[in-house]
N, C-alpha and C. Protein backbone atom coordinates (compact mmCIF):
# COMPACT_ATOMS: atom_id res chain seq x y z
N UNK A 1 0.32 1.32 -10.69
CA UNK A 1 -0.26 0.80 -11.90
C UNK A 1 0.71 -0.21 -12.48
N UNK A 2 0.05 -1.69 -12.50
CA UNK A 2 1.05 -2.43 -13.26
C UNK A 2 1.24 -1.98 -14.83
N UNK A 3 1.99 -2.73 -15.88
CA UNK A 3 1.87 -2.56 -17.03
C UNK A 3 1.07 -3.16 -17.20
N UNK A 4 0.20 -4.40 -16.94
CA UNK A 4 -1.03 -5.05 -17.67
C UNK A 4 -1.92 -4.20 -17.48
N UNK A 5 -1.85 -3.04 -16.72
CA UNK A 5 -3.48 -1.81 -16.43
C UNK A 5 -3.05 -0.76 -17.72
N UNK A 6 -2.17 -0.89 -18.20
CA UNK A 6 -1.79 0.07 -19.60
C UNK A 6 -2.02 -0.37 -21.24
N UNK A 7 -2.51 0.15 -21.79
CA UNK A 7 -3.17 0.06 -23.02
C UNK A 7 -1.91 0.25 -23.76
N UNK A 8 -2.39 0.20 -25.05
CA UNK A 8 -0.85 0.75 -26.00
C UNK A 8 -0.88 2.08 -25.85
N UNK A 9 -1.77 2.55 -26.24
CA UNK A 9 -1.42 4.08 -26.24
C UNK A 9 -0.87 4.92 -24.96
N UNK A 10 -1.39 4.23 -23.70
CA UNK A 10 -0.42 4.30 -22.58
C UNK A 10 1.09 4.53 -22.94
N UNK A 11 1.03 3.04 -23.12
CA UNK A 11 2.76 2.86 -23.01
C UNK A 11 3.55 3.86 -24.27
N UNK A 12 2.94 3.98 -25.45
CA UNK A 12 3.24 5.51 -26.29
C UNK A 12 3.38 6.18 -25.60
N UNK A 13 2.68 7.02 -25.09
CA UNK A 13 2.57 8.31 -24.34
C UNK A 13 3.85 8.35 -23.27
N UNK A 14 3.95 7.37 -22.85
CA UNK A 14 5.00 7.02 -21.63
C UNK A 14 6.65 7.22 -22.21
N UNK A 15 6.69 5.90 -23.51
CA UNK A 15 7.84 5.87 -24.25
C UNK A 15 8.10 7.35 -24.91
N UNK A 16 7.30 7.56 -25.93
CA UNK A 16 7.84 9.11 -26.42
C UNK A 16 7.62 9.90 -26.10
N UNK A 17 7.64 9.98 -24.79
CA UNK A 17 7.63 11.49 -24.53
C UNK A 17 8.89 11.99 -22.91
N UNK A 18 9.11 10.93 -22.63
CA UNK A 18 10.01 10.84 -21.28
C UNK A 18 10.89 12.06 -21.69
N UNK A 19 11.23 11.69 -23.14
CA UNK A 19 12.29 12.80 -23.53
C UNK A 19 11.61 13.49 -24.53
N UNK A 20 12.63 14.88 -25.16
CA UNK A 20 11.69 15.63 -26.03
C UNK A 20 10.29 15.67 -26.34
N UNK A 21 9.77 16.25 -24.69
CA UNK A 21 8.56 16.97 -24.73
C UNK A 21 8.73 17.98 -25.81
N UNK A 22 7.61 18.34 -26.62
CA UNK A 22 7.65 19.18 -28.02
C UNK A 22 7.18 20.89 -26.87
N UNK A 23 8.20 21.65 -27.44
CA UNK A 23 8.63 22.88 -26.98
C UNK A 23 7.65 23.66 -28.24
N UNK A 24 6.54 23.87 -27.89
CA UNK A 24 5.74 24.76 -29.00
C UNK A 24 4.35 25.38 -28.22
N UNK A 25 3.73 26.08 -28.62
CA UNK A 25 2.38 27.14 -28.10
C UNK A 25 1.49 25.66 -27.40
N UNK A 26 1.36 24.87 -27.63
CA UNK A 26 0.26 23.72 -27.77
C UNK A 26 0.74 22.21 -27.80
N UNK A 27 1.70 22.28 -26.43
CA UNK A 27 2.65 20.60 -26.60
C UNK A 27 1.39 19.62 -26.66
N UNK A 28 0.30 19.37 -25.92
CA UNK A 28 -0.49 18.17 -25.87
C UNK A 28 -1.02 17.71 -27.20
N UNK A 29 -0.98 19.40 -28.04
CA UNK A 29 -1.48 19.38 -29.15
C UNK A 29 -0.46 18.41 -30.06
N UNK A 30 0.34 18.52 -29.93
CA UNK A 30 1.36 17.97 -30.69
C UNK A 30 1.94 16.74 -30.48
N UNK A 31 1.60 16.18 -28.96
CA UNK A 31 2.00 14.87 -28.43
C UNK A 31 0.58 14.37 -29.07
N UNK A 32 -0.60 14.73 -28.79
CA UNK A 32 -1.72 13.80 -29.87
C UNK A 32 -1.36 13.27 -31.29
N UNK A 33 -0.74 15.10 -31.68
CA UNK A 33 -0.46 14.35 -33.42
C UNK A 33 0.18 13.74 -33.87
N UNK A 34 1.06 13.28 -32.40
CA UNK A 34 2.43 11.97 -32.81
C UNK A 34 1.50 10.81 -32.38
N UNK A 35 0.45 10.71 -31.73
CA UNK A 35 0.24 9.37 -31.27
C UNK A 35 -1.02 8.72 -31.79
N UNK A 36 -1.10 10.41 -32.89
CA UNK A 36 -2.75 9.67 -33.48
C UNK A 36 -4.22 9.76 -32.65
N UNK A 37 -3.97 11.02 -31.72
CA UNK A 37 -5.39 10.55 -30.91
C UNK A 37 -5.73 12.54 -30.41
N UNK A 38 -6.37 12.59 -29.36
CA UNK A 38 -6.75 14.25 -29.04
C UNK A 38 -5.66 14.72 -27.46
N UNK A 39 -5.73 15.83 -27.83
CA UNK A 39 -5.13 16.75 -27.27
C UNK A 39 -5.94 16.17 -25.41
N UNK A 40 -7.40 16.72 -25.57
CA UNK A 40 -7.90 15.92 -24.50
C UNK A 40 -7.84 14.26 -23.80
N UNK A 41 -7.32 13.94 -24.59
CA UNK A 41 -7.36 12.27 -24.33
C UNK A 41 -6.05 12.33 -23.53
N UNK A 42 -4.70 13.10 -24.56
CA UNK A 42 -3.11 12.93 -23.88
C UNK A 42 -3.29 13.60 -22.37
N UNK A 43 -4.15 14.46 -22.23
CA UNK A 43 -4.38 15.33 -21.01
C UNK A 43 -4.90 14.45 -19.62
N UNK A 44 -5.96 13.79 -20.38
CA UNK A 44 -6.95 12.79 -19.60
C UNK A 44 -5.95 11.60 -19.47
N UNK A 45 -5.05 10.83 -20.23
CA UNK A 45 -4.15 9.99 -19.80
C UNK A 45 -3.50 10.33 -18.72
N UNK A 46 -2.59 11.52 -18.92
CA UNK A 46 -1.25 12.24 -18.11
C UNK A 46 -2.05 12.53 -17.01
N UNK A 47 -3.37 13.10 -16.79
CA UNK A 47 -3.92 13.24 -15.39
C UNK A 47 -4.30 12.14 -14.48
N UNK A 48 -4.29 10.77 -15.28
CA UNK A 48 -4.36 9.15 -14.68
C UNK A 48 -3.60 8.64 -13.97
N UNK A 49 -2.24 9.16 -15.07
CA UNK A 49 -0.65 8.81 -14.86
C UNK A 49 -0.52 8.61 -13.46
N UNK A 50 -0.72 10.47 -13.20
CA UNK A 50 -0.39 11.54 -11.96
C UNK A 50 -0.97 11.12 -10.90
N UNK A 51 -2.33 10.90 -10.95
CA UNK A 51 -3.20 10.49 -9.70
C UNK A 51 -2.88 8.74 -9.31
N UNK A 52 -2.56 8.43 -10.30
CA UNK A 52 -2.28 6.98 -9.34
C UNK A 52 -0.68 7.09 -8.91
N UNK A 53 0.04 7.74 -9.39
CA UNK A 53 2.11 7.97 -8.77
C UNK A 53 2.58 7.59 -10.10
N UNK A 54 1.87 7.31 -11.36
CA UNK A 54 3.25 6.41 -12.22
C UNK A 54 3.78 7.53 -12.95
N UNK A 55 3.58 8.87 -12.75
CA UNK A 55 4.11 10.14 -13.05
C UNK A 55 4.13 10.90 -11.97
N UNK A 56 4.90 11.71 -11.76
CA UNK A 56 5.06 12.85 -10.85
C UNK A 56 5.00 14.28 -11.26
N UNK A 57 5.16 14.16 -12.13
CA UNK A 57 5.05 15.46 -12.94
C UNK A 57 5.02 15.57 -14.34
N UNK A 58 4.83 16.59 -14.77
CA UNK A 58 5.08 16.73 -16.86
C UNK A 58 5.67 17.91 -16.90
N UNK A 59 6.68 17.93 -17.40
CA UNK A 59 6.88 19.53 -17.72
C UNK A 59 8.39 18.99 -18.51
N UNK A 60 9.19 20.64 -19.23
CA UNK A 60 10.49 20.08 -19.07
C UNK A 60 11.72 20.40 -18.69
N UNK A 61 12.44 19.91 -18.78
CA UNK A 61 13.83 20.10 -17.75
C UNK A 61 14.79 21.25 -18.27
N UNK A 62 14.94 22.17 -17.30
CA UNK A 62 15.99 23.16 -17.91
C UNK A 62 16.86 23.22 -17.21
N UNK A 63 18.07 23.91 -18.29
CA UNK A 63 19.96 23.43 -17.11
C UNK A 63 19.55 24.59 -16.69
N UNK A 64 20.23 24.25 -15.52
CA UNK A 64 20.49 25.06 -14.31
C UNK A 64 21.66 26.38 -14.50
N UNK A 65 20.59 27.46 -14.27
CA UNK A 65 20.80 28.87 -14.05
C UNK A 65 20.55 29.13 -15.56
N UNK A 66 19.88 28.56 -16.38
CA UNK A 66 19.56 28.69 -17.87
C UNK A 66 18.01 29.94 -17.76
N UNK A 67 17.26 29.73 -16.94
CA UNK A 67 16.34 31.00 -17.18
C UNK A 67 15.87 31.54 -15.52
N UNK A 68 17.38 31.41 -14.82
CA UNK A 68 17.21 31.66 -13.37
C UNK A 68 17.84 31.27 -12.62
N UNK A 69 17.43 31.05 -11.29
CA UNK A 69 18.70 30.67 -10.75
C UNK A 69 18.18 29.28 -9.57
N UNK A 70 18.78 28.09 -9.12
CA UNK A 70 18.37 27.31 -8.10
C UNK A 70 19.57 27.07 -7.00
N UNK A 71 19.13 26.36 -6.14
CA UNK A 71 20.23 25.83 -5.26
C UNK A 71 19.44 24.60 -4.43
N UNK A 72 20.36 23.66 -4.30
CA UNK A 72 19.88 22.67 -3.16
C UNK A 72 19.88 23.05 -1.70
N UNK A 73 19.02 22.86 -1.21
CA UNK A 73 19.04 23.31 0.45
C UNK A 73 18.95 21.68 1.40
N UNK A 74 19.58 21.89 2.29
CA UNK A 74 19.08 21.37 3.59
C UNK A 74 19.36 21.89 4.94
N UNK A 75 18.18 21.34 6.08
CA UNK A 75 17.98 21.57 6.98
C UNK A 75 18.14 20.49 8.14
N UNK A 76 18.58 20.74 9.48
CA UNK A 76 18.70 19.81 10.09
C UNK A 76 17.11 20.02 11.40
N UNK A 77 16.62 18.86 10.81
CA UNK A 77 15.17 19.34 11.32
C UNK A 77 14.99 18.40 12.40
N UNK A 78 14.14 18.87 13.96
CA UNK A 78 14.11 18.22 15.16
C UNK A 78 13.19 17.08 14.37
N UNK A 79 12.83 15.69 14.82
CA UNK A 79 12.24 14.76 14.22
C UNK A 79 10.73 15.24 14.33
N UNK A 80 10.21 15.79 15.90
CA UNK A 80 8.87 15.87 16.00
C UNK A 80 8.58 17.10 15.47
N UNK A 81 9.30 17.79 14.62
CA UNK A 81 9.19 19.23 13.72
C UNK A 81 9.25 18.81 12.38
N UNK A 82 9.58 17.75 12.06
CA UNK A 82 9.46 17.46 10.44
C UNK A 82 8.90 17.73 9.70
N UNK A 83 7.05 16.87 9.95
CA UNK A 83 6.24 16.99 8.98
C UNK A 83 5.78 18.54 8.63
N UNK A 84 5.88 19.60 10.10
CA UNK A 84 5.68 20.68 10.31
C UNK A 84 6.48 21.79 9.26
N UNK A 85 7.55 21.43 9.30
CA UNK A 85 8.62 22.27 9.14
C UNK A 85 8.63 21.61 6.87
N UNK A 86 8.19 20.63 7.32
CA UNK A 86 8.25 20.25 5.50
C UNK A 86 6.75 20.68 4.71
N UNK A 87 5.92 20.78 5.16
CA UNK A 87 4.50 21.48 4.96
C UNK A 87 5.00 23.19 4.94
N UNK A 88 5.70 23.65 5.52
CA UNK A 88 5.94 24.91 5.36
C UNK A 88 6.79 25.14 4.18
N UNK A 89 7.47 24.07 3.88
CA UNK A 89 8.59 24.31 2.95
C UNK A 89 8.19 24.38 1.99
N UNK A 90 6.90 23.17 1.58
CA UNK A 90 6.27 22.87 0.01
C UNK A 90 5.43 24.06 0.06
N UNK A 91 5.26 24.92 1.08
CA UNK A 91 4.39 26.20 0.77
C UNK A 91 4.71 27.43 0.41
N UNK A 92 5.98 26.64 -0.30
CA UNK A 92 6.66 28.02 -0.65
C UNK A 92 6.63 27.99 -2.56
N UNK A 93 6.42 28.49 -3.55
CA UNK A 93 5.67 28.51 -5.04
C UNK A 93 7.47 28.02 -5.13
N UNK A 94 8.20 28.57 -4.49
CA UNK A 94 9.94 28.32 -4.83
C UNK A 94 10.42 27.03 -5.01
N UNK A 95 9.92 26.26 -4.55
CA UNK A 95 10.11 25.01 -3.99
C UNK A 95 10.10 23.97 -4.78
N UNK A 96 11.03 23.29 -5.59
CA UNK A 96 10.30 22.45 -6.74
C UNK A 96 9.41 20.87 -5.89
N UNK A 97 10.62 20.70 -4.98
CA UNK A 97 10.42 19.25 -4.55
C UNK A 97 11.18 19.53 -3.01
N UNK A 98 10.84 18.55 -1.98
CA UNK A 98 11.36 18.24 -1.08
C UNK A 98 11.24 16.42 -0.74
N UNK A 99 12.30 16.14 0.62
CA UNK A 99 11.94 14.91 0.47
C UNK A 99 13.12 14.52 1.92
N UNK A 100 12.71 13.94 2.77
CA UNK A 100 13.11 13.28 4.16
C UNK A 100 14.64 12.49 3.72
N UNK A 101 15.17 12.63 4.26
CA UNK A 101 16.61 11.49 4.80
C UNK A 101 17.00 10.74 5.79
N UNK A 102 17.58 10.21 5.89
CA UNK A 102 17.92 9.85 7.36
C UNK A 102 19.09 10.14 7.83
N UNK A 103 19.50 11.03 8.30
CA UNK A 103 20.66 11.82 8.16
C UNK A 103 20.55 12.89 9.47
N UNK A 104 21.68 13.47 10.04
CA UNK A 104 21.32 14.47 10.95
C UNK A 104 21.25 15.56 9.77
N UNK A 105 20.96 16.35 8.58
CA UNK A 105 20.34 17.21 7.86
C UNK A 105 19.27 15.97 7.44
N UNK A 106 18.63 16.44 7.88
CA UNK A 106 17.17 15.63 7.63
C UNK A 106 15.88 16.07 6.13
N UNK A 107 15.97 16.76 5.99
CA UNK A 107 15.13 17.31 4.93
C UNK A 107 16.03 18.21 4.16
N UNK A 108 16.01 18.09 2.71
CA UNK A 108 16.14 18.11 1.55
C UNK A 108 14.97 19.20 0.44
N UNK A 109 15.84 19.80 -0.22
CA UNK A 109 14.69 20.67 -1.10
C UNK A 109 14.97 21.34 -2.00
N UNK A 110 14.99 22.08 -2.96
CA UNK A 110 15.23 22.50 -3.71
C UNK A 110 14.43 23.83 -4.31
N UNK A 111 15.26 25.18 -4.56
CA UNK A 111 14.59 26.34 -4.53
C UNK A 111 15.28 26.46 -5.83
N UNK A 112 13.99 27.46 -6.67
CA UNK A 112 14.34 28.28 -7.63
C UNK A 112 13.67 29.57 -8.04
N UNK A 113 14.08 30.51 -8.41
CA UNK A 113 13.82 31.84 -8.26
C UNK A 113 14.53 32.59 -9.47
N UNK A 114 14.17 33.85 -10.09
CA UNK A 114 14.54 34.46 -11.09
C UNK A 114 16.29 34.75 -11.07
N UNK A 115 16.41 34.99 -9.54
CA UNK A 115 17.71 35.37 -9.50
C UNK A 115 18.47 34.73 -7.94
N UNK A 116 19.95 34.82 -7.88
CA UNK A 116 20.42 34.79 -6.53
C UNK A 116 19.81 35.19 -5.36
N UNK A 117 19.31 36.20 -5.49
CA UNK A 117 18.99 37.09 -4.45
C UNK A 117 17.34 36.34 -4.17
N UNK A 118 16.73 35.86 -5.14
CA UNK A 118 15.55 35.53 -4.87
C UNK A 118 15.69 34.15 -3.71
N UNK A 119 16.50 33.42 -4.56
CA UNK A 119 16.44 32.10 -3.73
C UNK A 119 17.05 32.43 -2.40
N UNK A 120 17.45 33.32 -2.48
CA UNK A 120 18.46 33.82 -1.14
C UNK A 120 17.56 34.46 0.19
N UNK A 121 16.43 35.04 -0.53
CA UNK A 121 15.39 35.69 0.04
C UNK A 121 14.66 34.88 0.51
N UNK A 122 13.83 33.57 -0.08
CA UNK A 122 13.17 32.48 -0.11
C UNK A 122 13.66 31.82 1.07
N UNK A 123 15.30 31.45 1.31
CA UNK A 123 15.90 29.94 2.17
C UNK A 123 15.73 31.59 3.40
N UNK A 124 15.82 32.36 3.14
CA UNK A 124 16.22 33.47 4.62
C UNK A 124 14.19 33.19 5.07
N UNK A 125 13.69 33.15 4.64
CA UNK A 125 12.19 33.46 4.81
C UNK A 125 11.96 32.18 5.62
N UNK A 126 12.53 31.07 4.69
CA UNK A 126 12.41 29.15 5.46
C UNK A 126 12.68 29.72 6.84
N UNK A 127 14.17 30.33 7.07
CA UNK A 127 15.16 30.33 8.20
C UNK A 127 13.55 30.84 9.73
N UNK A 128 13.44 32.05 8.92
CA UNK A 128 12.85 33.07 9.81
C UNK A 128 11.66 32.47 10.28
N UNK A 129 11.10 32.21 9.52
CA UNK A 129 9.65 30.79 10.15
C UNK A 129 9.53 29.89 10.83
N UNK A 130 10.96 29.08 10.81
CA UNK A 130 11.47 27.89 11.40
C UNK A 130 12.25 27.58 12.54
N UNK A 131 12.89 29.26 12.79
CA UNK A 131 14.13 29.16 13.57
C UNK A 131 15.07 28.29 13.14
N UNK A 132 15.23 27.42 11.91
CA UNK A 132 16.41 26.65 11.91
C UNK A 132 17.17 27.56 10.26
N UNK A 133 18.37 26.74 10.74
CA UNK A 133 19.12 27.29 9.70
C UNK A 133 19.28 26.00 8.55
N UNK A 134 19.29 26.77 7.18
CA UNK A 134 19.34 26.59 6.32
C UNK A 134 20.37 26.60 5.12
N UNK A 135 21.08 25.42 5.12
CA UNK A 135 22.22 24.66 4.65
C UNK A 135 21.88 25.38 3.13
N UNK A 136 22.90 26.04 2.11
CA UNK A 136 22.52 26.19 0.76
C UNK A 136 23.58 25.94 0.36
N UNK A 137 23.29 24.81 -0.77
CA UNK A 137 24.29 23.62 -1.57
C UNK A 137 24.57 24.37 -2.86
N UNK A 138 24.91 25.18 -3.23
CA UNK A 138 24.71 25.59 -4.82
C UNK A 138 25.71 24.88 -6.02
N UNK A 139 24.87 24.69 -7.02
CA UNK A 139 25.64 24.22 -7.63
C UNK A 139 27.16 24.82 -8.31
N UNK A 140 27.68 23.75 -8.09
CA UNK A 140 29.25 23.73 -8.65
C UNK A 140 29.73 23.66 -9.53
N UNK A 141 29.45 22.34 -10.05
CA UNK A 141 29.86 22.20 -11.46
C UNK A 141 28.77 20.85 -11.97
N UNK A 142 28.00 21.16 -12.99
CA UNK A 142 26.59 20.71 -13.57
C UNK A 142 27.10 19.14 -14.34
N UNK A 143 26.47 18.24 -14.13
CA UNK A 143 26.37 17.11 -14.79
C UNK A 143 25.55 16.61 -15.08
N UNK A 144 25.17 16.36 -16.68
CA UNK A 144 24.12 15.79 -17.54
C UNK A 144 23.67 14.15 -17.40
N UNK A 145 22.32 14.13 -16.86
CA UNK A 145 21.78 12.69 -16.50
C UNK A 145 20.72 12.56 -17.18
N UNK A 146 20.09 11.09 -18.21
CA UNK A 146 19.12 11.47 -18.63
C UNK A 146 18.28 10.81 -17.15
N UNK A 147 17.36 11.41 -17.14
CA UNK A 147 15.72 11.54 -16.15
C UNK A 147 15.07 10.44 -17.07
N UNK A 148 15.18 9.94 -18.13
CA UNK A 148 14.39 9.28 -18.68
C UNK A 148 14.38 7.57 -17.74
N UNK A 149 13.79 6.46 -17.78
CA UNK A 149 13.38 5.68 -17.41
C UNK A 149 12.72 4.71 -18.42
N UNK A 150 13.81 3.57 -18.27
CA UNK A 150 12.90 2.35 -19.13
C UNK A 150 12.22 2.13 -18.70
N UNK A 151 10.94 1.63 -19.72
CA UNK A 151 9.68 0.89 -18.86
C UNK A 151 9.95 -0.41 -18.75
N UNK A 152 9.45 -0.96 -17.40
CA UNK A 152 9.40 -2.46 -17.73
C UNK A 152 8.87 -3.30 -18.46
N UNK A 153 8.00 -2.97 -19.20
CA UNK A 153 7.46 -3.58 -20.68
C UNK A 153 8.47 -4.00 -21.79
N UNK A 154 9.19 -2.92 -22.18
CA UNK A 154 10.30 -2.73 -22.51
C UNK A 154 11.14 -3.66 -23.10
């Protein structure tokens, strides 16, 4: 979606909200009442967003091991096992994201689970399905990035 396919209220929706999504019973409810418009409309935008790529997701970001636990994984995956072996991976509810490299660890992913033992259970489950073994990166020591993104309008 270029920016000339975006309305104003687009580019609202886009600008205030990248950061401080409103943390309450009824966020859409509340991103409407900042932008002047319905709960259904912010919904019906953000589902536009999503289906054409200019969003990937909505939700919001919590530090790490703040209500659980994650770790980065990788795997060193045969090439003609990839797509195979990465379809199994996103089929796991654990899984936030995965994503290819070019690298001899070839695929990339990221697990999260209530506890150690969960994600631990999860990458052993990858292992056992796959026959391959499963690299777990855990975090070390945490560094704050904003995720936010200027628009090119901007």
């Amino acid at each position: 979606m270029t920016p000339a396919l975006l309305d104003d209220l687009d580019r609202r929706l886009i600008e205030s909200f990248q950061r401080d999504l409103p943390l309450c019973p009824e966020p859409y409810a509340a991103m409407a009442e900042a932008l002047d418009t319905t709960a259904a409309d912010v919904l019906e935008r953000l589902a536009r967003f999503e289906a054409l790529g200019v969003v990937s997701r909505v939700g919001a970001v919590v530090a790490p091991h703040r209500t659980g636990w994650s770790t980065l994984a990788a795997m060193a995956v045969p090439e003609g096992r990839l797509d195979t072996v990465a379809a199994l991976v996103n089929a796991c509810p654990e899984v936030n994201h995965n994503y290819a490299r070019q690298h001899r660890l070839n695929l990339w992913f990221v697990v999260t689970a209530a506890s150690r033992a969960g994600v631990r259970a999860v990458l052993d489950g990858i292992e056992d399905a796959t026959g391959i073994e499963v690299l777990d990166l855990p975090l070390e020591r945490a560094y704050g990035i904003d995720l936010g993104f200027k628009p090119s309008w901007s």
